[in-house]
PDB file of N, CA and C in Angstrom:
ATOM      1  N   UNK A   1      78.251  80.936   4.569  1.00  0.00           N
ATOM      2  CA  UNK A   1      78.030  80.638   5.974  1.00  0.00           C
ATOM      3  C   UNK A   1      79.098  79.638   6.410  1.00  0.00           C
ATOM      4  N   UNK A   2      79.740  80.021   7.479  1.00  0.00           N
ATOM      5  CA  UNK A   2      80.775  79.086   8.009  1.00  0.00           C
ATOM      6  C   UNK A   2      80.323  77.645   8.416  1.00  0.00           C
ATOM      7  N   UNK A   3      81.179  76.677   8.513  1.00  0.00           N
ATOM      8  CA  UNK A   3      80.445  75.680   9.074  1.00  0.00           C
ATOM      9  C   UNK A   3      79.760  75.642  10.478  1.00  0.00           C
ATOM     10  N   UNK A   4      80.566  76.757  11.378  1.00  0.00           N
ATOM     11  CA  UNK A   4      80.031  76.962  12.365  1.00  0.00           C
ATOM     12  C   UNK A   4      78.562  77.676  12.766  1.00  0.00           C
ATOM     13  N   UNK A   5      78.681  78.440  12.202  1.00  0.00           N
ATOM     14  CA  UNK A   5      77.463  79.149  11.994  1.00  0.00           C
ATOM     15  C   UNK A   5      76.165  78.052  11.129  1.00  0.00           C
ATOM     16  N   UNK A   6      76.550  77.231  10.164  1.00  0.00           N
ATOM     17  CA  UNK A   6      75.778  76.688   9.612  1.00  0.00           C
ATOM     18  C   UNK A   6      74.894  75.221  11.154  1.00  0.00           C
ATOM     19  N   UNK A   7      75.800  74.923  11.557  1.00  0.00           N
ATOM     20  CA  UNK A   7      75.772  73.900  12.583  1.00  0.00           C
ATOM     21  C   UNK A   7      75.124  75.022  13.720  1.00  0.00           C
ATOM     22  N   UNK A   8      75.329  76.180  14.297  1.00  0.00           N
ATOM     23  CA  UNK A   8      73.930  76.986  15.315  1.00  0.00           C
ATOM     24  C   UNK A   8      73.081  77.312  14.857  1.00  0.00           C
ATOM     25  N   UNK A   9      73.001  77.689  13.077  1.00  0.00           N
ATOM     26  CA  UNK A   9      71.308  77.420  12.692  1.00  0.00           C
ATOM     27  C   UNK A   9      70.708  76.586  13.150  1.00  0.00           C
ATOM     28  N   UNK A  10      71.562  75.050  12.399  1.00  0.00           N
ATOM     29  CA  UNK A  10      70.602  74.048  12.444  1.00  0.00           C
ATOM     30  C   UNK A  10      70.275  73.146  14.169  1.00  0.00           C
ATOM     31  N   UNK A  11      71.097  74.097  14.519  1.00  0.00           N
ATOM     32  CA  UNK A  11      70.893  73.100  15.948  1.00  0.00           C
ATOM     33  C   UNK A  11      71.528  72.082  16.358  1.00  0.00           C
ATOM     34  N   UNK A  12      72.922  72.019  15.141  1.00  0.00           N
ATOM     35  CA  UNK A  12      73.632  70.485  15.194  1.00  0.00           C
ATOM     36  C   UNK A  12      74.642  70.884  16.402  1.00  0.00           C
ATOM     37  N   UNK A  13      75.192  72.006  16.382  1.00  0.00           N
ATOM     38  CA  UNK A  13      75.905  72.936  17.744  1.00  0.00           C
ATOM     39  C   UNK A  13      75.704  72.182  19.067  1.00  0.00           C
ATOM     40  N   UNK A  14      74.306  72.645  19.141  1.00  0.00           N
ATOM     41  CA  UNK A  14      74.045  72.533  20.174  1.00  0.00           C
ATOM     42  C   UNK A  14      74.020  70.771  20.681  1.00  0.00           C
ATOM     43  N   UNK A  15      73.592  69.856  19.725  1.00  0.00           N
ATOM     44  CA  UNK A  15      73.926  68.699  19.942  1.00  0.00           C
ATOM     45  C   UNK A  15      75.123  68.530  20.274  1.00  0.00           C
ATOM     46  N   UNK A  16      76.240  68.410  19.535  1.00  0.00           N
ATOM     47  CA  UNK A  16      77.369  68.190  19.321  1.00  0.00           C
ATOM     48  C   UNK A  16      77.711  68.628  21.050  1.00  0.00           C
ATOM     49  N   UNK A  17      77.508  70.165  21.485  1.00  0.00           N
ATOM     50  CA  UNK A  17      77.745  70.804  22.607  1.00  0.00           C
ATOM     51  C   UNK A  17      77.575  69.415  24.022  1.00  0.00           C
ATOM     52  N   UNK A  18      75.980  68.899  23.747  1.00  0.00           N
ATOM     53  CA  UNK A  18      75.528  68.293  24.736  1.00  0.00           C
ATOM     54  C   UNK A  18      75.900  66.998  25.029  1.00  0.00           C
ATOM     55  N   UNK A  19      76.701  66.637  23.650  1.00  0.00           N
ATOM     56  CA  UNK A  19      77.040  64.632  23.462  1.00  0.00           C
ATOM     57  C   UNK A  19      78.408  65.038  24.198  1.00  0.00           C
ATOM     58  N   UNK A  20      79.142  65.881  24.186  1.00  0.00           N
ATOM     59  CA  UNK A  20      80.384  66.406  24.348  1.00  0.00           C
ATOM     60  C   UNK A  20      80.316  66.373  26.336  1.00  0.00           C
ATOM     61  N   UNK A  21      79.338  66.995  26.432  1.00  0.00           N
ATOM     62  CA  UNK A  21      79.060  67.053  27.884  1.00  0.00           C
ATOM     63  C   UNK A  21      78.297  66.028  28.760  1.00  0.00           C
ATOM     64  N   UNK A  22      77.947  64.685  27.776  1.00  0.00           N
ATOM     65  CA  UNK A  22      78.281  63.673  28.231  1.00  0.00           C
ATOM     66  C   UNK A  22      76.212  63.288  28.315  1.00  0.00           C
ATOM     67  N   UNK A  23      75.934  64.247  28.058  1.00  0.00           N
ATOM     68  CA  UNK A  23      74.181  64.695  28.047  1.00  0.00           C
ATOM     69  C   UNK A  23      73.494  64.289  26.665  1.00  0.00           C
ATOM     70  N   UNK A  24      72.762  63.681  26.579  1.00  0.00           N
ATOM     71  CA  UNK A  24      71.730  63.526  25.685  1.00  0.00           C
ATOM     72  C   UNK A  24      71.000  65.472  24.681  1.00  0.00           C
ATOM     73  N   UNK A  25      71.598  65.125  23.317  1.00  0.00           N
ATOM     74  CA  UNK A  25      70.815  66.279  22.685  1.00  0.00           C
ATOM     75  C   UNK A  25      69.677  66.141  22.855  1.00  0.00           C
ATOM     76  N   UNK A  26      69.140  64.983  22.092  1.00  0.00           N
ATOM     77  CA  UNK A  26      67.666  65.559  22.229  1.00  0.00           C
ATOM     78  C   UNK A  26      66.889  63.558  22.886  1.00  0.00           C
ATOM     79  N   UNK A  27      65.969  63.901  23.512  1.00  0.00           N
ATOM     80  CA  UNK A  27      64.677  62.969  24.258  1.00  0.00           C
ATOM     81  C   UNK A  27      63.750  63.160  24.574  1.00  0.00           C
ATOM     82  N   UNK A  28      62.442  62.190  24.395  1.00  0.00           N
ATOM     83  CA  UNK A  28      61.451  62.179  24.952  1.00  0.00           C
ATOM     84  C   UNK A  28      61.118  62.025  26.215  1.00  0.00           C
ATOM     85  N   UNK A  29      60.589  62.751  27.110  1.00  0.00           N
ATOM     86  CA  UNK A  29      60.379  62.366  28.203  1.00  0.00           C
ATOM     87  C   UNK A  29      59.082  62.001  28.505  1.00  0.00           C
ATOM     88  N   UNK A  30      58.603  60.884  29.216  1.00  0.00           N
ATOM     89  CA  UNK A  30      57.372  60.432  29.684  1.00  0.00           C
ATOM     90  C   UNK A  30      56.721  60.986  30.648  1.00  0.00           C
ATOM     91  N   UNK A  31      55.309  61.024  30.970  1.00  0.00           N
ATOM     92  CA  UNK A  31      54.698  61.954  31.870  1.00  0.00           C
ATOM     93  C   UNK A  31      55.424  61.886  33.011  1.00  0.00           C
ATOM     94  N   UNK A  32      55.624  61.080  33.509  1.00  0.00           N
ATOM     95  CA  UNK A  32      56.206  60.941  34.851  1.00  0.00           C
ATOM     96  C   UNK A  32      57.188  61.855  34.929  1.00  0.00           C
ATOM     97  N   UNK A  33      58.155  61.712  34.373  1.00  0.00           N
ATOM     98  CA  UNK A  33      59.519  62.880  34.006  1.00  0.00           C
ATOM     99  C   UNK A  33      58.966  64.293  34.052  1.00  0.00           C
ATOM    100  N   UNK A  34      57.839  64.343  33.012  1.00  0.00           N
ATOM    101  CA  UNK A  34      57.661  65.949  32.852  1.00  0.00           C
ATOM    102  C   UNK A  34      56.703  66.317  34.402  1.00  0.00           C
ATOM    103  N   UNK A  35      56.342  65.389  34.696  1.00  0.00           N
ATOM    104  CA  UNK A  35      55.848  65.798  36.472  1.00  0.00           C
ATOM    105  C   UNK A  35      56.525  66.391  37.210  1.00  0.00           C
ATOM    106  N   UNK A  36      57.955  65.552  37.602  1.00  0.00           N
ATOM    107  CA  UNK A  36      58.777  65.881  38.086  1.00  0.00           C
ATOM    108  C   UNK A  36      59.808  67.054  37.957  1.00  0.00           C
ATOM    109  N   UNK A  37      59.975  67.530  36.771  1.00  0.00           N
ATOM    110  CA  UNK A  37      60.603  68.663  36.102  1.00  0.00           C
ATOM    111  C   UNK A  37      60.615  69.731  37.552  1.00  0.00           C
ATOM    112  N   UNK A  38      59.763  69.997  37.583  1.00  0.00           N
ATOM    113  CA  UNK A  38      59.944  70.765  38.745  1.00  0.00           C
ATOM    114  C   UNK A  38      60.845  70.828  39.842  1.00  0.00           C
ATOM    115  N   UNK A  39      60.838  69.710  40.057  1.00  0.00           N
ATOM    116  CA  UNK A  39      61.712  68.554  41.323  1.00  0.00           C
ATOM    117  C   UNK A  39      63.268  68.523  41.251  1.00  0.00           C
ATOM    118  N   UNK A  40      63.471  68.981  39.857  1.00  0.00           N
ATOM    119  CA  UNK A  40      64.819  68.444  39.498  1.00  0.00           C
ATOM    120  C   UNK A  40      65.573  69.754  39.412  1.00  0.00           C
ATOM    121  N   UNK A  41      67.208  69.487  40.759  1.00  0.00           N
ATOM    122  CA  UNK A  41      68.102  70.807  40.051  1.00  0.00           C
ATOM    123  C   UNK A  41      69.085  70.736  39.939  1.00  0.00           C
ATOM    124  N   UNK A  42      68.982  69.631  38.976  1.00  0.00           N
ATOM    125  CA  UNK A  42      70.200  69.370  38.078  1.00  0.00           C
ATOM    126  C   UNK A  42      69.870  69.168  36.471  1.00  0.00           C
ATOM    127  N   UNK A  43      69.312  70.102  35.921  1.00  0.00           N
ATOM    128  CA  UNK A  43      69.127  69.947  34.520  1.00  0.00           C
ATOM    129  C   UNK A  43      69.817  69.286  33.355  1.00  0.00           C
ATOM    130  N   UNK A  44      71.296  68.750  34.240  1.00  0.00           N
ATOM    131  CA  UNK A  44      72.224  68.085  33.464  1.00  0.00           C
ATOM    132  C   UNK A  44      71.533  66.376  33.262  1.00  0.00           C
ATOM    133  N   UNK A  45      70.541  66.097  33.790  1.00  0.00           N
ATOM    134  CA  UNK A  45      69.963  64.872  34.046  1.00  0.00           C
ATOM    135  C   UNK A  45      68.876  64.832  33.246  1.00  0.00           C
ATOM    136  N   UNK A  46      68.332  65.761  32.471  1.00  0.00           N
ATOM    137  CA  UNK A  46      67.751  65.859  31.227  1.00  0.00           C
ATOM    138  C   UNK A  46      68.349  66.091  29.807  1.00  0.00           C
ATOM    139  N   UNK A  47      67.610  65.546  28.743  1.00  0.00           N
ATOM    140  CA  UNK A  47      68.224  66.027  27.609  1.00  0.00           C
ATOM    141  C   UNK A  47      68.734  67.300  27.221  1.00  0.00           C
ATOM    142  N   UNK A  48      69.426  67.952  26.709  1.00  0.00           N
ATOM    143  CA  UNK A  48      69.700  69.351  26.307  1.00  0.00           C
ATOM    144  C   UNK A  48      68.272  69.827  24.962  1.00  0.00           C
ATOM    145  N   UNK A  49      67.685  68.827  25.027  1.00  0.00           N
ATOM    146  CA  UNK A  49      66.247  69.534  23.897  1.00  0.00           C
ATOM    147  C   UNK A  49      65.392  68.488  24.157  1.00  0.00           C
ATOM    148  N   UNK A  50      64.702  68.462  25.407  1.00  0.00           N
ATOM    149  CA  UNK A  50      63.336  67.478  26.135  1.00  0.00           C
ATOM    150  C   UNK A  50      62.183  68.004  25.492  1.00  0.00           C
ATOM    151  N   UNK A  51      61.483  66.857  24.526  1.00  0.00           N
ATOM    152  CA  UNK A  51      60.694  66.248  23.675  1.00  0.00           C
ATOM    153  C   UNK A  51      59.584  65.377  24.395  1.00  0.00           C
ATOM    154  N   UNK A  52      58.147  66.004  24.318  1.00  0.00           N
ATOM    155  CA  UNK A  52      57.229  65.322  24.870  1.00  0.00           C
ATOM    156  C   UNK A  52      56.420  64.963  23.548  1.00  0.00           C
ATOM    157  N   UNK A  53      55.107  63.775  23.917  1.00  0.00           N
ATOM    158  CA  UNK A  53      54.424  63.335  22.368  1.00  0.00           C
ATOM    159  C   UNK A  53      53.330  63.577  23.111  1.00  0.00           C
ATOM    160  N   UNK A  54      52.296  63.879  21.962  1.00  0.00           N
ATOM    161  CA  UNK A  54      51.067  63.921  22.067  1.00  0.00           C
ATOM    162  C   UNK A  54      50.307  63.114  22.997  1.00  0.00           C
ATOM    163  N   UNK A  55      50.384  61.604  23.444  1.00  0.00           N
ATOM    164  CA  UNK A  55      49.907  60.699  24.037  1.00  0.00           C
ATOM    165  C   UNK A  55      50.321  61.579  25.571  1.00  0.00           C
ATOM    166  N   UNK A  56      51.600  62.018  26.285  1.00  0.00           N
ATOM    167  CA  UNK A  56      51.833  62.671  26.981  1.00  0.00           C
ATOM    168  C   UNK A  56      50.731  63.925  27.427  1.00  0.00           C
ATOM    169  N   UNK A  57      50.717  64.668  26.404  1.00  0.00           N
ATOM    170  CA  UNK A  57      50.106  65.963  26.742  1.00  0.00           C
ATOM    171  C   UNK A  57      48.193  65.657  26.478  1.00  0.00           C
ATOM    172  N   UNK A  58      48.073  64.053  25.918  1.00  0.00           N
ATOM    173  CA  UNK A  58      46.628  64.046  26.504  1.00  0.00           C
ATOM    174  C   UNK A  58      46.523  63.502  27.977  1.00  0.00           C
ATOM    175  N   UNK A  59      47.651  62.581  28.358  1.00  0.00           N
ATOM    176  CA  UNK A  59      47.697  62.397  30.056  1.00  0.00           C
ATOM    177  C   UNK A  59      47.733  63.387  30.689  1.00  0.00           C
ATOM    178  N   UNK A  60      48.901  64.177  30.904  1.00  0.00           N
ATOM    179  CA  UNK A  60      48.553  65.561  31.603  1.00  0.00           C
ATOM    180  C   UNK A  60      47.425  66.530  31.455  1.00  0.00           C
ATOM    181  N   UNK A  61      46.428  66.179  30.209  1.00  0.00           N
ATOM    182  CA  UNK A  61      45.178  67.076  30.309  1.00  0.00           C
ATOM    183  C   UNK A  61      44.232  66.120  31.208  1.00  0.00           C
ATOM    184  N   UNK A  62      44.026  65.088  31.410  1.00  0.00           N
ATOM    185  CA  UNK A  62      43.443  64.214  31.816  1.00  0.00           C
ATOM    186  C   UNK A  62      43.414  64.428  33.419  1.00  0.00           C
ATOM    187  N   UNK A  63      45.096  64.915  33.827  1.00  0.00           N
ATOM    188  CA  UNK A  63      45.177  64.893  35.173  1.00  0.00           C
ATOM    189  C   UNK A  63      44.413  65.894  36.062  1.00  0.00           C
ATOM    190  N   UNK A  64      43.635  67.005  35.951  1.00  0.00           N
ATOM    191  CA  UNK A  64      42.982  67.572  36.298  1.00  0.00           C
ATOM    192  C   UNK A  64      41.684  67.400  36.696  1.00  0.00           C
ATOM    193  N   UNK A  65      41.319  66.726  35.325  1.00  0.00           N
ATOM    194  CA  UNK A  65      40.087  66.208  35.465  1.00  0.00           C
ATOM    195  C   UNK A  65      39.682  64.815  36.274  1.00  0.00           C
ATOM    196  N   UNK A  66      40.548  63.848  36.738  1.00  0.00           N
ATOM    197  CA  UNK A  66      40.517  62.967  37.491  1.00  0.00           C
ATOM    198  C   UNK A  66      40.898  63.160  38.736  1.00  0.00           C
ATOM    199  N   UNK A  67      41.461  64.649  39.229  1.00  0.00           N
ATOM    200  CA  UNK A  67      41.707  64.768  40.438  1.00  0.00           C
ATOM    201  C   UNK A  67      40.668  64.845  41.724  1.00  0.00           C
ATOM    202  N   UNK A  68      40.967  63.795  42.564  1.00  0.00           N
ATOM    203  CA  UNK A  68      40.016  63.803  43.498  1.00  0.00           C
ATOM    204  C   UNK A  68      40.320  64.668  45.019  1.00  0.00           C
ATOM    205  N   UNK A  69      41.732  65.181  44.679  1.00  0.00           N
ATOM    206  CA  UNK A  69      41.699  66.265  45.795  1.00  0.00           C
ATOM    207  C   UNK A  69      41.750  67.233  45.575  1.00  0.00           C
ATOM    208  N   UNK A  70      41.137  68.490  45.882  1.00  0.00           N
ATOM    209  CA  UNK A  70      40.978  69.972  45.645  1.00  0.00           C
ATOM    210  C   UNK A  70      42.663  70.658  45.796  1.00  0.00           C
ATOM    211  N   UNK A  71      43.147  69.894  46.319  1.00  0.00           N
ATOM    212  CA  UNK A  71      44.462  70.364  46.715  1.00  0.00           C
ATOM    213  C   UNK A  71      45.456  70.065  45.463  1.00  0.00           C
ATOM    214  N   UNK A  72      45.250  68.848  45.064  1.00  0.00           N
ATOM    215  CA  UNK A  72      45.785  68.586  43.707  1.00  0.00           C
ATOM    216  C   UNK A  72      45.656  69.216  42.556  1.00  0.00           C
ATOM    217  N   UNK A  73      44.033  69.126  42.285  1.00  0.00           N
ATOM    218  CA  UNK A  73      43.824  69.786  40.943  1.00  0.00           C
ATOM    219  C   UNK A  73      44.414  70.779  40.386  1.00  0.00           C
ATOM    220  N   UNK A  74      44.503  71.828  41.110  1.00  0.00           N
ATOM    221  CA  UNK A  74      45.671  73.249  40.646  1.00  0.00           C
ATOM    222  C   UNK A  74      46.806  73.116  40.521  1.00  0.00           C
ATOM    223  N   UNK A  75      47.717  72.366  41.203  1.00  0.00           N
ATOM    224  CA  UNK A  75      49.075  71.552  40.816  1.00  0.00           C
ATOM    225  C   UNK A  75      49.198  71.069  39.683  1.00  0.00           C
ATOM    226  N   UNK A  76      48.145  69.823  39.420  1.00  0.00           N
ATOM    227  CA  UNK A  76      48.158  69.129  37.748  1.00  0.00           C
ATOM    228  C   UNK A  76      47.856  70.196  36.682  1.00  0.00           C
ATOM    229  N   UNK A  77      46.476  71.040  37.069  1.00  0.00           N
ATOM    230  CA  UNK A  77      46.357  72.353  35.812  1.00  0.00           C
ATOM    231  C   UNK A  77      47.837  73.034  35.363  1.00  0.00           C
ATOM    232  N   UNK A  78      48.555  73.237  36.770  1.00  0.00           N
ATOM    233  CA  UNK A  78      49.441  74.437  36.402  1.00  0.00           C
ATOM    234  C   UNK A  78      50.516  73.411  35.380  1.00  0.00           C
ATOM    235  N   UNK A  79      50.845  72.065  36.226  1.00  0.00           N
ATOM    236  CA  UNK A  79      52.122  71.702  35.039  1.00  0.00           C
ATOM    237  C   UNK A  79      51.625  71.147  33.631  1.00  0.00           C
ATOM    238  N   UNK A  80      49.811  70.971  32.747  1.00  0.00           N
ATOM    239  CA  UNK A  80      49.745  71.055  31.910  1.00  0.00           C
ATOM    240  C   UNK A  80      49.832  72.116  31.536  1.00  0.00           C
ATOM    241  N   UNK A  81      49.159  73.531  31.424  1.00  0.00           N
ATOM    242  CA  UNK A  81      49.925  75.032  31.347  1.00  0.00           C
ATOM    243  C   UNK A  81      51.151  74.558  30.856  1.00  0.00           C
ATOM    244  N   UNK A  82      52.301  74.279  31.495  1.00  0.00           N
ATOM    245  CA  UNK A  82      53.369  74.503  31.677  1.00  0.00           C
ATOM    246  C   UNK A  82      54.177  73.481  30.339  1.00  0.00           C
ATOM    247  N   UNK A  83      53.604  72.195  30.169  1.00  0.00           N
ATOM    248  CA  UNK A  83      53.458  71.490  29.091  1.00  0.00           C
ATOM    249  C   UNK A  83      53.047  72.212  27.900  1.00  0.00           C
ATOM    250  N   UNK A  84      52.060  72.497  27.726  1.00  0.00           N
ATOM    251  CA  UNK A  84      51.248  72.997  26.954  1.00  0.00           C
ATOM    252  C   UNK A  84      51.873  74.507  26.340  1.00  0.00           C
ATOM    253  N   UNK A  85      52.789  74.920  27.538  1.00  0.00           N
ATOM    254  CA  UNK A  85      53.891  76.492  27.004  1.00  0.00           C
ATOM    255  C   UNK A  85      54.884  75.933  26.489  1.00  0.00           C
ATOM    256  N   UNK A  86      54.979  75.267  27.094  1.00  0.00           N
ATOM    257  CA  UNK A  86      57.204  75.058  26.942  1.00  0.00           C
ATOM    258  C   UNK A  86      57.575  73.784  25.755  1.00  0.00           C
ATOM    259  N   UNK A  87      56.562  73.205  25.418  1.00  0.00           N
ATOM    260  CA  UNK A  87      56.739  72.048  24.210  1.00  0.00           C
ATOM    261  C   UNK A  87      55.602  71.826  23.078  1.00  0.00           C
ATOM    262  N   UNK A  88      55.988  71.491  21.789  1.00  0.00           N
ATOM    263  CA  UNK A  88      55.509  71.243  20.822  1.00  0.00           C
ATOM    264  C   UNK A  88      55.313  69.780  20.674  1.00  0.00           C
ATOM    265  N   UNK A  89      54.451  69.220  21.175  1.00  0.00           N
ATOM    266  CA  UNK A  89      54.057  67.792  20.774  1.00  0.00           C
ATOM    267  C   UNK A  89      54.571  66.602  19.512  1.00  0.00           C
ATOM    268  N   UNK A  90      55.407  65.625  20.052  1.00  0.00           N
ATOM    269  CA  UNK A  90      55.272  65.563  18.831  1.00  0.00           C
ATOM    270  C   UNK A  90      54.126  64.363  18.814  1.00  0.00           C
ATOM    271  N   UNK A  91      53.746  64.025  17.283  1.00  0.00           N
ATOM    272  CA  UNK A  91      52.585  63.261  17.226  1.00  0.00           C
ATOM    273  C   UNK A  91      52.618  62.338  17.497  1.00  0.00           C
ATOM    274  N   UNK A  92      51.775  61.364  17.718  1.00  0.00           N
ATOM    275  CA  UNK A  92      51.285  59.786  17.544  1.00  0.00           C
ATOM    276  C   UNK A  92      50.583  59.289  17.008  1.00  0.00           C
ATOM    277  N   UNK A  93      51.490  58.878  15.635  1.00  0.00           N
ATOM    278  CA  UNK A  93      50.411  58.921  14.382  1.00  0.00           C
ATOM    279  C   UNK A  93      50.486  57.081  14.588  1.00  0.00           C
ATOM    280  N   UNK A  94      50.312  56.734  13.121  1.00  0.00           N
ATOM    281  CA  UNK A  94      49.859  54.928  12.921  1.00  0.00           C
ATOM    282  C   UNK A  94      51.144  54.555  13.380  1.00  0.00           C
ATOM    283  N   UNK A  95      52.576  54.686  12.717  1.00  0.00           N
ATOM    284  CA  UNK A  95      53.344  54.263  12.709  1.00  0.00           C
ATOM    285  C   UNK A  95      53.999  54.185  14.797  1.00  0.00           C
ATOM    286  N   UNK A  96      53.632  55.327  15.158  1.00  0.00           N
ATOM    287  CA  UNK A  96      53.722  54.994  16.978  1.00  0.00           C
ATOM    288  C   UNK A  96      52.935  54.072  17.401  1.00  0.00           C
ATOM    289  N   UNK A  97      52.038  53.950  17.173  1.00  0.00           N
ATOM    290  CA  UNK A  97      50.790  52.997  17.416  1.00  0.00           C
ATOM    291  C   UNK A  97      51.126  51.948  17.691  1.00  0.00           C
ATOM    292  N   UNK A  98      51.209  51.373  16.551  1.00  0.00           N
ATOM    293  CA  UNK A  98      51.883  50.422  15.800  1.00  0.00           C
ATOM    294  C   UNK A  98      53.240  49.402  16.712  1.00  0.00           C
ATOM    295  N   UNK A  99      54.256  50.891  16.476  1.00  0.00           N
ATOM    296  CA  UNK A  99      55.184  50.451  17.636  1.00  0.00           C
ATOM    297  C   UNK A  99      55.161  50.161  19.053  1.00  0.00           C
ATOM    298  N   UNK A 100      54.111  50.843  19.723  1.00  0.00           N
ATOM    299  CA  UNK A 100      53.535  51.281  20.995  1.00  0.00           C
ATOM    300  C   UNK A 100      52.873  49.883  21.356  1.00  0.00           C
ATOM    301  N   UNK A 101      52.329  48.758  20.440  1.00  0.00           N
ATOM    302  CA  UNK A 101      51.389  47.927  20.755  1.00  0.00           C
ATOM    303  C   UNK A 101      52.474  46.710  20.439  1.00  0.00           C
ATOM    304  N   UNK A 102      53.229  46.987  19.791  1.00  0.00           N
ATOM    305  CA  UNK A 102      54.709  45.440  19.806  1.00  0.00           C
ATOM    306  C   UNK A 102      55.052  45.747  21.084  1.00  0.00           C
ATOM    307  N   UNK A 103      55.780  46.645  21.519  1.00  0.00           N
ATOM    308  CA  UNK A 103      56.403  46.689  22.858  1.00  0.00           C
ATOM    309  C   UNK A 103      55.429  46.703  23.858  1.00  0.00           C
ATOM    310  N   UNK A 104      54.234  46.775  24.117  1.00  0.00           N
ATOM    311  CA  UNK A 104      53.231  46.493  25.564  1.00  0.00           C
ATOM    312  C   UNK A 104      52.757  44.910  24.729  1.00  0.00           C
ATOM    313  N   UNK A 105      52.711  44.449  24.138  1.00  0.00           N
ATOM    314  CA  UNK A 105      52.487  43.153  23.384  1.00  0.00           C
ATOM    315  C   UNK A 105      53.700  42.100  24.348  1.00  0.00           C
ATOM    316  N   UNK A 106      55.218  42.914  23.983  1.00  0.00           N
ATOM    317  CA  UNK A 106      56.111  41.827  24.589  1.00  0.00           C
ATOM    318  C   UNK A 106      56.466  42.144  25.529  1.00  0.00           C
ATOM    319  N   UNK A 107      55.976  43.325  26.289  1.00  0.00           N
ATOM    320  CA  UNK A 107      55.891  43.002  27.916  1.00  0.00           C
ATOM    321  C   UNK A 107      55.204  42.393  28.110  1.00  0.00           C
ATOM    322  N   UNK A 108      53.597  42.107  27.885  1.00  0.00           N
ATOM    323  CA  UNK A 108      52.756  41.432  28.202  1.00  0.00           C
ATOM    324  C   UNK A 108      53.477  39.433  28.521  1.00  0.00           C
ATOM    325  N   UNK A 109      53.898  39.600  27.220  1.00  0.00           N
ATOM    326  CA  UNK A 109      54.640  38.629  26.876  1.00  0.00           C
ATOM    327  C   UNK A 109      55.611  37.864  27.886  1.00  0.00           C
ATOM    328  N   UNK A 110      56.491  38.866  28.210  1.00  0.00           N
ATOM    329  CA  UNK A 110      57.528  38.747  29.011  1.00  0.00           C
ATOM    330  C   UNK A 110      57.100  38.650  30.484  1.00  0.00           C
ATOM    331  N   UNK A 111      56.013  39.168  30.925  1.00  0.00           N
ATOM    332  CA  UNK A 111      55.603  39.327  32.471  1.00  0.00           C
ATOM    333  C   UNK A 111      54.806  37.649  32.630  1.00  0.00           C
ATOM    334  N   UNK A 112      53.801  37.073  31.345  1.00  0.00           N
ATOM    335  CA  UNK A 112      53.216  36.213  31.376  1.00  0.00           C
ATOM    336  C   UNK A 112      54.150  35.059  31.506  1.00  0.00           C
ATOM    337  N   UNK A 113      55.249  35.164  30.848  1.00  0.00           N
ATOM    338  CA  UNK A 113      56.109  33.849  30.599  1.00  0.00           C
ATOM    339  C   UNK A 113      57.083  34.103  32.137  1.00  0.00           C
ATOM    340  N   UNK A 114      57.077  35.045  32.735  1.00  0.00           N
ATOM    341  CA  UNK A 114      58.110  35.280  34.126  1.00  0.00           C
ATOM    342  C   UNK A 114      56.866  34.747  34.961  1.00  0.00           C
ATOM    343  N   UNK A 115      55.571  34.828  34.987  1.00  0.00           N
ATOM    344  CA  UNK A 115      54.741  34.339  36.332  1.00  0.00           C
ATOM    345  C   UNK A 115      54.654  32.765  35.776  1.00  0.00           C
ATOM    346  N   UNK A 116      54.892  32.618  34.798  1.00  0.00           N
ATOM    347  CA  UNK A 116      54.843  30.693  34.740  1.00  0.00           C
ATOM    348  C   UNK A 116      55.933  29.831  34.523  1.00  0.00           C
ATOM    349  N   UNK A 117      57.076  30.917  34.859  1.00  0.00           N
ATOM    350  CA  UNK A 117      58.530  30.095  35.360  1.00  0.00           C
ATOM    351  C   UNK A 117      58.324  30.578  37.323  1.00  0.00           C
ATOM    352  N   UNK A 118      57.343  31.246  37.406  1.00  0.00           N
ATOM    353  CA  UNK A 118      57.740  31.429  38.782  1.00  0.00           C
ATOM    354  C   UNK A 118      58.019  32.537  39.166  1.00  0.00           C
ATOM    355  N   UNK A 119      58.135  33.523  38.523  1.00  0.00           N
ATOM    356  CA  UNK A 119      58.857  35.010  38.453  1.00  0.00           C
ATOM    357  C   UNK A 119      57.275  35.923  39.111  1.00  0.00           C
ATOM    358  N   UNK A 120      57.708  37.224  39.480  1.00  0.00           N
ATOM    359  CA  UNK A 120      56.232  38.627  39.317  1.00  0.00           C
ATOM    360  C   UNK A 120      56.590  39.006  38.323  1.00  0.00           C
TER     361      UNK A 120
END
């Protein structure tokens, strides 16, 4: 197998393709982002391989069920559907957790110590 060919198996191609074009291979995007997906038409403003996590795709199941306008609810159903087709979760096991609770820890941190110099 050529190196080339070995690199479009693995998908390194296509990285290489996207760092080249100045684009992110691969990212997670946060609910907010995958909301908007729709919105956006310039796909160059996403990763070339957009990565959602589990914590994500339990918010977007959530959004249906908290909808308080009839007009909404079918909007939020359709873009979990649409979540739920187009990406493979990745998990949020201990080790996200973990990380997930240092970084809202030192925002906490950081917002508390900005309102008692004076800061929002």
């Amino acid at each position: 197998m050529t190196s080339e060919a070995q690199a479009s198996a693995t998908g390194a191609g296509d990285d290489d393709a996207a760092a080249s074009a100045g684009r992110a291979a691969r990212g997670i995007l946060d609910t907010s982002a995958v909301m908007a997906m729709r919105d956006i038409t310039d796909p160059a403003v996403l990763p070339a391989g957009p990565l959602i996590t589990a914590v994500t795709l339990a918010e977007l199941s959530a959004g249906p069920l908290v909808a308080r306008d009839d007009r909404v609810r079918p909007a939020r159903q359709a873009q979990l559907q649409e979540a739920r087709a187009g990406f493979d979760p990745l998990p949020f096991d201990r080790a996200s957790a973990r990380a997930s609770g240092q970084v809202a820890a030192c925002l906490r941190l950081r917002r508390a110590d900005s309102v008692h110099r004076g800061g929002r």
